[in-house]
Protein backbone atom coordinates (compact mmCIF):
# COMPACT_ATOMS: atom_id res chain seq x y z
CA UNK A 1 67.81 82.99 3.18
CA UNK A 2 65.65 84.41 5.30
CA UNK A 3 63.13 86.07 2.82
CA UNK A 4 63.12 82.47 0.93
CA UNK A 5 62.14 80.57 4.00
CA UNK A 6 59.24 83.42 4.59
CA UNK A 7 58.24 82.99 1.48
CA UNK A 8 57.79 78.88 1.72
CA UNK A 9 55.78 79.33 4.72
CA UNK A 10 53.42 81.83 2.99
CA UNK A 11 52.81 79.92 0.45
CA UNK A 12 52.72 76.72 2.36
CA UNK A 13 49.54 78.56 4.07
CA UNK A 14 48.01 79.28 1.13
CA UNK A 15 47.83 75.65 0.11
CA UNK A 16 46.35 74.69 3.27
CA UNK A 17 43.69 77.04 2.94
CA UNK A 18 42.58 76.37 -0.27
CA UNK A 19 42.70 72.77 0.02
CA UNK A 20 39.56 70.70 -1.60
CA UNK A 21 37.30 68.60 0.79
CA UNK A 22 38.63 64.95 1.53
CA UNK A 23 36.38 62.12 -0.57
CA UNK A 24 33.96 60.23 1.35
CA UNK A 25 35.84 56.99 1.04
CA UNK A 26 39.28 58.35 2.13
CA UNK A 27 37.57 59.78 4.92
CA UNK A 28 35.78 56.76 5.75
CA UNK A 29 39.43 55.36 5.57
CA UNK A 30 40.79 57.54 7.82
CA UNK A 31 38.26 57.22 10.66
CA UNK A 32 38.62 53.66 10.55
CA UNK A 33 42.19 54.40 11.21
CA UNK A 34 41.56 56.75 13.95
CA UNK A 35 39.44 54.07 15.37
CA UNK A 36 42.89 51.35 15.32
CA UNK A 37 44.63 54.19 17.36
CA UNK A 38 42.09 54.36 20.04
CA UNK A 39 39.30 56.83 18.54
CA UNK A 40 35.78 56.21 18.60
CA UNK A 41 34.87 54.26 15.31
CA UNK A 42 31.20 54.80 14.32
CA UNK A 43 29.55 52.36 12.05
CA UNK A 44 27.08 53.27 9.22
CA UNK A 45 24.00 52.10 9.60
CA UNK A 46 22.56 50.16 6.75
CA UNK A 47 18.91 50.97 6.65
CA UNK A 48 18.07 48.77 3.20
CA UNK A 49 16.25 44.98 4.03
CA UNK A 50 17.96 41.74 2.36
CA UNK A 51 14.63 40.14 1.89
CA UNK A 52 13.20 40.38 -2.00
CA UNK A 53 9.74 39.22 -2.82
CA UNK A 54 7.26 37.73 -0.77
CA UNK A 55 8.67 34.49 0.59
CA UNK A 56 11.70 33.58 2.71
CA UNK A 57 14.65 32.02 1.71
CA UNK A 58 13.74 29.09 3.07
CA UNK A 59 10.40 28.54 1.44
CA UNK A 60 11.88 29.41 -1.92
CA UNK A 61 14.24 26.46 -1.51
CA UNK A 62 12.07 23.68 0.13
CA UNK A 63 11.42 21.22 -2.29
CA UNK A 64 8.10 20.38 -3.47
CA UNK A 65 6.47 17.20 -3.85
CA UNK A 66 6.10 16.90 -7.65
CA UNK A 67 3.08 14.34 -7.62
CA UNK A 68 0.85 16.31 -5.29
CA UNK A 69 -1.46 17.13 -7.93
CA UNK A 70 -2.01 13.60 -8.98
CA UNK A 71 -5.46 12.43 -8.14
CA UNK A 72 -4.55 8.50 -7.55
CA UNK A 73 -3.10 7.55 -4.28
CA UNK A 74 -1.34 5.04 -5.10
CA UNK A 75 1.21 6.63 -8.37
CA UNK A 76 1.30 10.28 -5.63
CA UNK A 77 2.74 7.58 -2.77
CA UNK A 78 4.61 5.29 -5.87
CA UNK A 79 3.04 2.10 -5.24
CA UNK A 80 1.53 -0.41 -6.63
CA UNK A 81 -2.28 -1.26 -5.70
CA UNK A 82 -1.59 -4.62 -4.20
CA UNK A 83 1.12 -3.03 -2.16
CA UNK A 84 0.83 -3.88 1.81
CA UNK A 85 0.26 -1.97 4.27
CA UNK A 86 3.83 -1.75 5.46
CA UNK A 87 5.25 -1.01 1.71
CA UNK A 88 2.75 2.04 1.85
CA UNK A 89 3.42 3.51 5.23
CA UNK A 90 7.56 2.68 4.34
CA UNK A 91 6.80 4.98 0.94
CA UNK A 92 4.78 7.94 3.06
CA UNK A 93 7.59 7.93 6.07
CA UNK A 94 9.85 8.44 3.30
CA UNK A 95 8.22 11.14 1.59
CA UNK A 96 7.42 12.95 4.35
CA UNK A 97 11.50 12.90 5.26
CA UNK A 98 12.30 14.04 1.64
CA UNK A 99 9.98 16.96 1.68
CA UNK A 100 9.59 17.89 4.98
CA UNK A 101 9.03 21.74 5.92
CA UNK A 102 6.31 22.29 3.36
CA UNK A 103 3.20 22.36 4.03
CA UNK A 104 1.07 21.25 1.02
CA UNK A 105 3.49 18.62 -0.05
CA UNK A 106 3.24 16.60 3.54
CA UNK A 107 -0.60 17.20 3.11
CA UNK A 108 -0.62 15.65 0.08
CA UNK A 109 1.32 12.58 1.32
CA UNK A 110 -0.85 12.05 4.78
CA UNK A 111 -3.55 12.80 2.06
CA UNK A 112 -2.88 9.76 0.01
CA UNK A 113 -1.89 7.76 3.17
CA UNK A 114 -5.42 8.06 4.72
CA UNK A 115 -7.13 7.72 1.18
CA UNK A 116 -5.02 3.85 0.74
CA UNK A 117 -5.66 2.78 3.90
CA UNK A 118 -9.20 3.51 4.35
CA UNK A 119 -9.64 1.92 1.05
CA UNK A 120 -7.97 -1.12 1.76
CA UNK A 121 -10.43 -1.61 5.54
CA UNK A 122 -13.51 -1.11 2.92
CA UNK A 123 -12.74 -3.81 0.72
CA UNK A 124 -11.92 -6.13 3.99
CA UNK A 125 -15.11 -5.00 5.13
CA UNK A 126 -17.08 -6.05 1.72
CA UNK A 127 -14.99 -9.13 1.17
CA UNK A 128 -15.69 -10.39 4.74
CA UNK A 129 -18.01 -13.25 4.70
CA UNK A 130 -18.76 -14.22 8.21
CA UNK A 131 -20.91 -17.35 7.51
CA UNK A 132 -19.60 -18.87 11.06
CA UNK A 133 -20.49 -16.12 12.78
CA UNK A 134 -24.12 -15.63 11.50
CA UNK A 135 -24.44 -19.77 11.71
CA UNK A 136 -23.40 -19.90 15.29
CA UNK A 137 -26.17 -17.39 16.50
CA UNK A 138 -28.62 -19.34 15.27
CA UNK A 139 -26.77 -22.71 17.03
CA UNK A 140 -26.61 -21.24 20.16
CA UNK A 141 -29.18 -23.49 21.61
CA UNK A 142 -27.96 -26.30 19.58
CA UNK A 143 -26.62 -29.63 21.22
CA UNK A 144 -22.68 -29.83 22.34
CA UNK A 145 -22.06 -31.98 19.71
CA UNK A 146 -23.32 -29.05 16.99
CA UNK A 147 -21.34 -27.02 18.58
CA UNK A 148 -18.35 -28.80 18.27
CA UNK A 149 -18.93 -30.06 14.79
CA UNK A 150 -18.86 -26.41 13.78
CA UNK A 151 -15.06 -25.70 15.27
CA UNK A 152 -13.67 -28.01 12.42
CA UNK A 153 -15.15 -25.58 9.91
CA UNK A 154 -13.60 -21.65 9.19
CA UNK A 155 -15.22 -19.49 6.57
CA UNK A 156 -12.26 -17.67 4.24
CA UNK A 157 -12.80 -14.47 2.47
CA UNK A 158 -14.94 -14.41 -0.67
CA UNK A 159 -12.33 -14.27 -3.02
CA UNK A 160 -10.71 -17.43 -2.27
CA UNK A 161 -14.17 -19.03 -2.05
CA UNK A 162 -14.78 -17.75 -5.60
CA UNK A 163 -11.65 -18.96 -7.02
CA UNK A 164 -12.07 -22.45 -5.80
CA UNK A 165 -15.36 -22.47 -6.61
CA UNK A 166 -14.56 -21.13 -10.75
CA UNK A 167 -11.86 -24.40 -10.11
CA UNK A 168 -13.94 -26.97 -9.38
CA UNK A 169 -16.79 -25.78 -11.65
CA UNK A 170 -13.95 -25.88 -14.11
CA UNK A 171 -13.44 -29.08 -13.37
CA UNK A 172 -16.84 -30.10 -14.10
CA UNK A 173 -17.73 -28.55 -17.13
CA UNK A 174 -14.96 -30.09 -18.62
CA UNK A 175 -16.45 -33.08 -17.34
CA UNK A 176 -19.84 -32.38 -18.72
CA UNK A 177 -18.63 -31.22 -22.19
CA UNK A 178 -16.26 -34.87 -22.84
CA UNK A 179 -18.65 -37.30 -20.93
CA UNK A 180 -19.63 -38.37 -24.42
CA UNK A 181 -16.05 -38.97 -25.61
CA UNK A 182 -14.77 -40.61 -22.41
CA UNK A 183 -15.36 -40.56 -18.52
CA UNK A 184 -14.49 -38.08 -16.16
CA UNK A 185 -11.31 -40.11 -14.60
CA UNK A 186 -8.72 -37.43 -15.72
CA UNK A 187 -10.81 -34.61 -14.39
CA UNK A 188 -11.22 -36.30 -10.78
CA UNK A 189 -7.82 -37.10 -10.32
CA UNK A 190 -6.55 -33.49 -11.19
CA UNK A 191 -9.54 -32.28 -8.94
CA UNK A 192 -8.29 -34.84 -5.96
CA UNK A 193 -4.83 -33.77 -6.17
CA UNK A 194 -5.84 -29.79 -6.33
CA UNK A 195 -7.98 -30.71 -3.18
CA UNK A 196 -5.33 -32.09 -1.50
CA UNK A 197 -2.84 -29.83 -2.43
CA UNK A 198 -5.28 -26.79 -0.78
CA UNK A 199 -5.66 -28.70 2.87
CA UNK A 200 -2.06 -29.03 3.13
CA UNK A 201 -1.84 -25.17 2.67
CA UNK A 202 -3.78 -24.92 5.79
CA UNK A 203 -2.59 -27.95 7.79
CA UNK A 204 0.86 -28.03 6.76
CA UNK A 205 0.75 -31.85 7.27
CA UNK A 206 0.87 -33.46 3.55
CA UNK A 207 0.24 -36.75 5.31
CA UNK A 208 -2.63 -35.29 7.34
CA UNK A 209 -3.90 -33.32 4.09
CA UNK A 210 -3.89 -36.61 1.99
CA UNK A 211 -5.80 -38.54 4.16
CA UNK A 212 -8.34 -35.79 4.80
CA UNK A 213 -8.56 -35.40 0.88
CA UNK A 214 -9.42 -39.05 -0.41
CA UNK A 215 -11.57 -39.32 2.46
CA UNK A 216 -13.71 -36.37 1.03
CA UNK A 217 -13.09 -38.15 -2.31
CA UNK A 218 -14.23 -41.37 -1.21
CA UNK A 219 -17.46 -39.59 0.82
CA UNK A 220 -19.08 -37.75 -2.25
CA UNK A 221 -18.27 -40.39 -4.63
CA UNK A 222 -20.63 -43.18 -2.10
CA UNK A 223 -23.22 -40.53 -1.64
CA UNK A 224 -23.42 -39.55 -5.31
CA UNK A 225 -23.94 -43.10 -6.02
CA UNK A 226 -26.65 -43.43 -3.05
CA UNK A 227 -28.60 -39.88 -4.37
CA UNK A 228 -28.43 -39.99 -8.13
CA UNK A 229 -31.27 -43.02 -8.55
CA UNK A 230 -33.51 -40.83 -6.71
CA UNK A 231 -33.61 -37.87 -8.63
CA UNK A 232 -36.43 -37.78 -10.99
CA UNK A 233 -35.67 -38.94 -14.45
CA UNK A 234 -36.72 -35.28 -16.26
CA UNK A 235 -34.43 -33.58 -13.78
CA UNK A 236 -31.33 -35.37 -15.44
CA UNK A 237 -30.63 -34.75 -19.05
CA UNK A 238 -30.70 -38.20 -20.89
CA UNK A 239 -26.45 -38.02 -21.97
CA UNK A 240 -25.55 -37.52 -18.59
CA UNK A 241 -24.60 -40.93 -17.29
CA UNK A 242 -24.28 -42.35 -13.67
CA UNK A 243 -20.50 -42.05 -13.71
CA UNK A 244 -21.11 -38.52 -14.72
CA UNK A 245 -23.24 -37.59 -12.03
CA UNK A 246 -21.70 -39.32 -9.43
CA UNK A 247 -18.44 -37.14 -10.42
CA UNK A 248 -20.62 -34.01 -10.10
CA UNK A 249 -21.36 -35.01 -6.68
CA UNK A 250 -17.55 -35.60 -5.70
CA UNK A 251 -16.82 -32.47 -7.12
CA UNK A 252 -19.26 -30.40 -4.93
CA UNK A 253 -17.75 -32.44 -1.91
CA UNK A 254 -14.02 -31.64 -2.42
CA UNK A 255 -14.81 -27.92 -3.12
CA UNK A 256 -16.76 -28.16 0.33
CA UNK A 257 -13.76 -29.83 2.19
CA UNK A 258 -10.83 -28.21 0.87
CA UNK A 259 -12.22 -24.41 1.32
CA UNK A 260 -13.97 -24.76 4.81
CA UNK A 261 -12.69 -27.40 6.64
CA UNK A 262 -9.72 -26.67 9.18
């Protein structure tokens, strides 16, 4: 018994000394342990970076403004050209919340921004036809009553006094072209009720408007009739008849009233 128990121990020892090295992982393993019971537990250190490429994660992922590219202001902001002001500053607010954080796509946007907007003050600049102004300087030593007959007047932009006037010159060609056929009653009336129609857009007073219209009627009709007999007899072609020309007169009167009176 006792030679067999020798024996296990000897060989026991042998064993032990020729044991193989412990694997990395278990050994790993087994510090960690050592660390639960109260060893020191070292860490590795990674020394390898997360970052691949150039740019951040954050960069990578920021959206970009499709449309930046795009040369016209108005399809990079995704408006239409008669858009207001506040529809285009609503679209570049919003823009500039969906791609905020990079760089060339908010340039882009205040790009475009500016670009509208400085467009739109140049055409209100060209369009601007301060007739008032330009007449008052030259009243400024006029009497009180000059003065005053001037505040019932205001000068609109040129495009509306374009369009009236391509109305009312409507208006009278037709007039010119069927004063053979028959007289120019249809064409006055239509003009009287267009004039009419345009003073109570700035009076808001159909009553008031009404008035103010036939009276403009009724003013260019009398002095039609009291200026055609003078002019010269080779001014006027020889079809065009007093009713004709007295119409042309009226005409001139109500595009007058109806675009620069108050």
């Amino acid at each position: 018994m006792q030679a067999a128990a020798a024996f296990n121990q000897a060989a026991f020892t042998v064993r032990s000394l020729h044991r193989p090295p412990r694997p990395l992982h278990l050994a790993v393993a087994e510090d960690a342990f050592a660390g639960i019971r109260g060893a020191p537990l070292t860490r590795p250190r990674c020394c390898g970076s997360l970052s691949v490429g150039v740019g951040s994660y954050d960069s990578e992922h920021t959206p970009v403004f499709p449309r930046q590219q795009s040369w016209d202001p108005y399809k990079l902001l995704g408006v239409d050209q008669d858009a207001s002001e506040e529809e285009v500053r609503s679209a570049r607010n919003f823009l500039l919340k969906q791609y905020a954080g990079y760089e060339e796509s908010e340039e882009a946007i205040e790009g475009a921004y500016d670009k509208i907007i400085m467009n739109s003050y140049t055409d209100r600049k060209k369009s601007k036809f301060n007739l008032k102004s330009k007449l008052k300087e030259q009243v400024e030593g006029s009497p009180s009553w000059l003065k005053a007959l001037f505040g019932y007047f205001e000068v609109p932009s040129l495009e509306i006094i374009s369009r009236r006037f391509a109305f009312f010159a409507f208006f009278a060609g037709w007039s010119i072209a069927t004063s053979a056929e028959t007289g120019p009653a249809f064409q006055l009336a239509m003009s009287l009720a267009s004039c009419i129609y345009f003073l109570n857009e700035k009076m808001k007073n159909l009553v008031r408007a009404s008035t103010t219209g036939f009276g403009i009627f009724v003013g260019g009709w009398i002095l039609g009739s009291l200026l055609v007999p003078v002019i010269p007899a080779f001014v006027i072609p020889p079809t065009w008849s007093l009713e004709l020309l007295t119409s042309l007169t009226a005409y001139a009167f109500m595009f007058v009233g109806c675009t620069f009176l108050k």
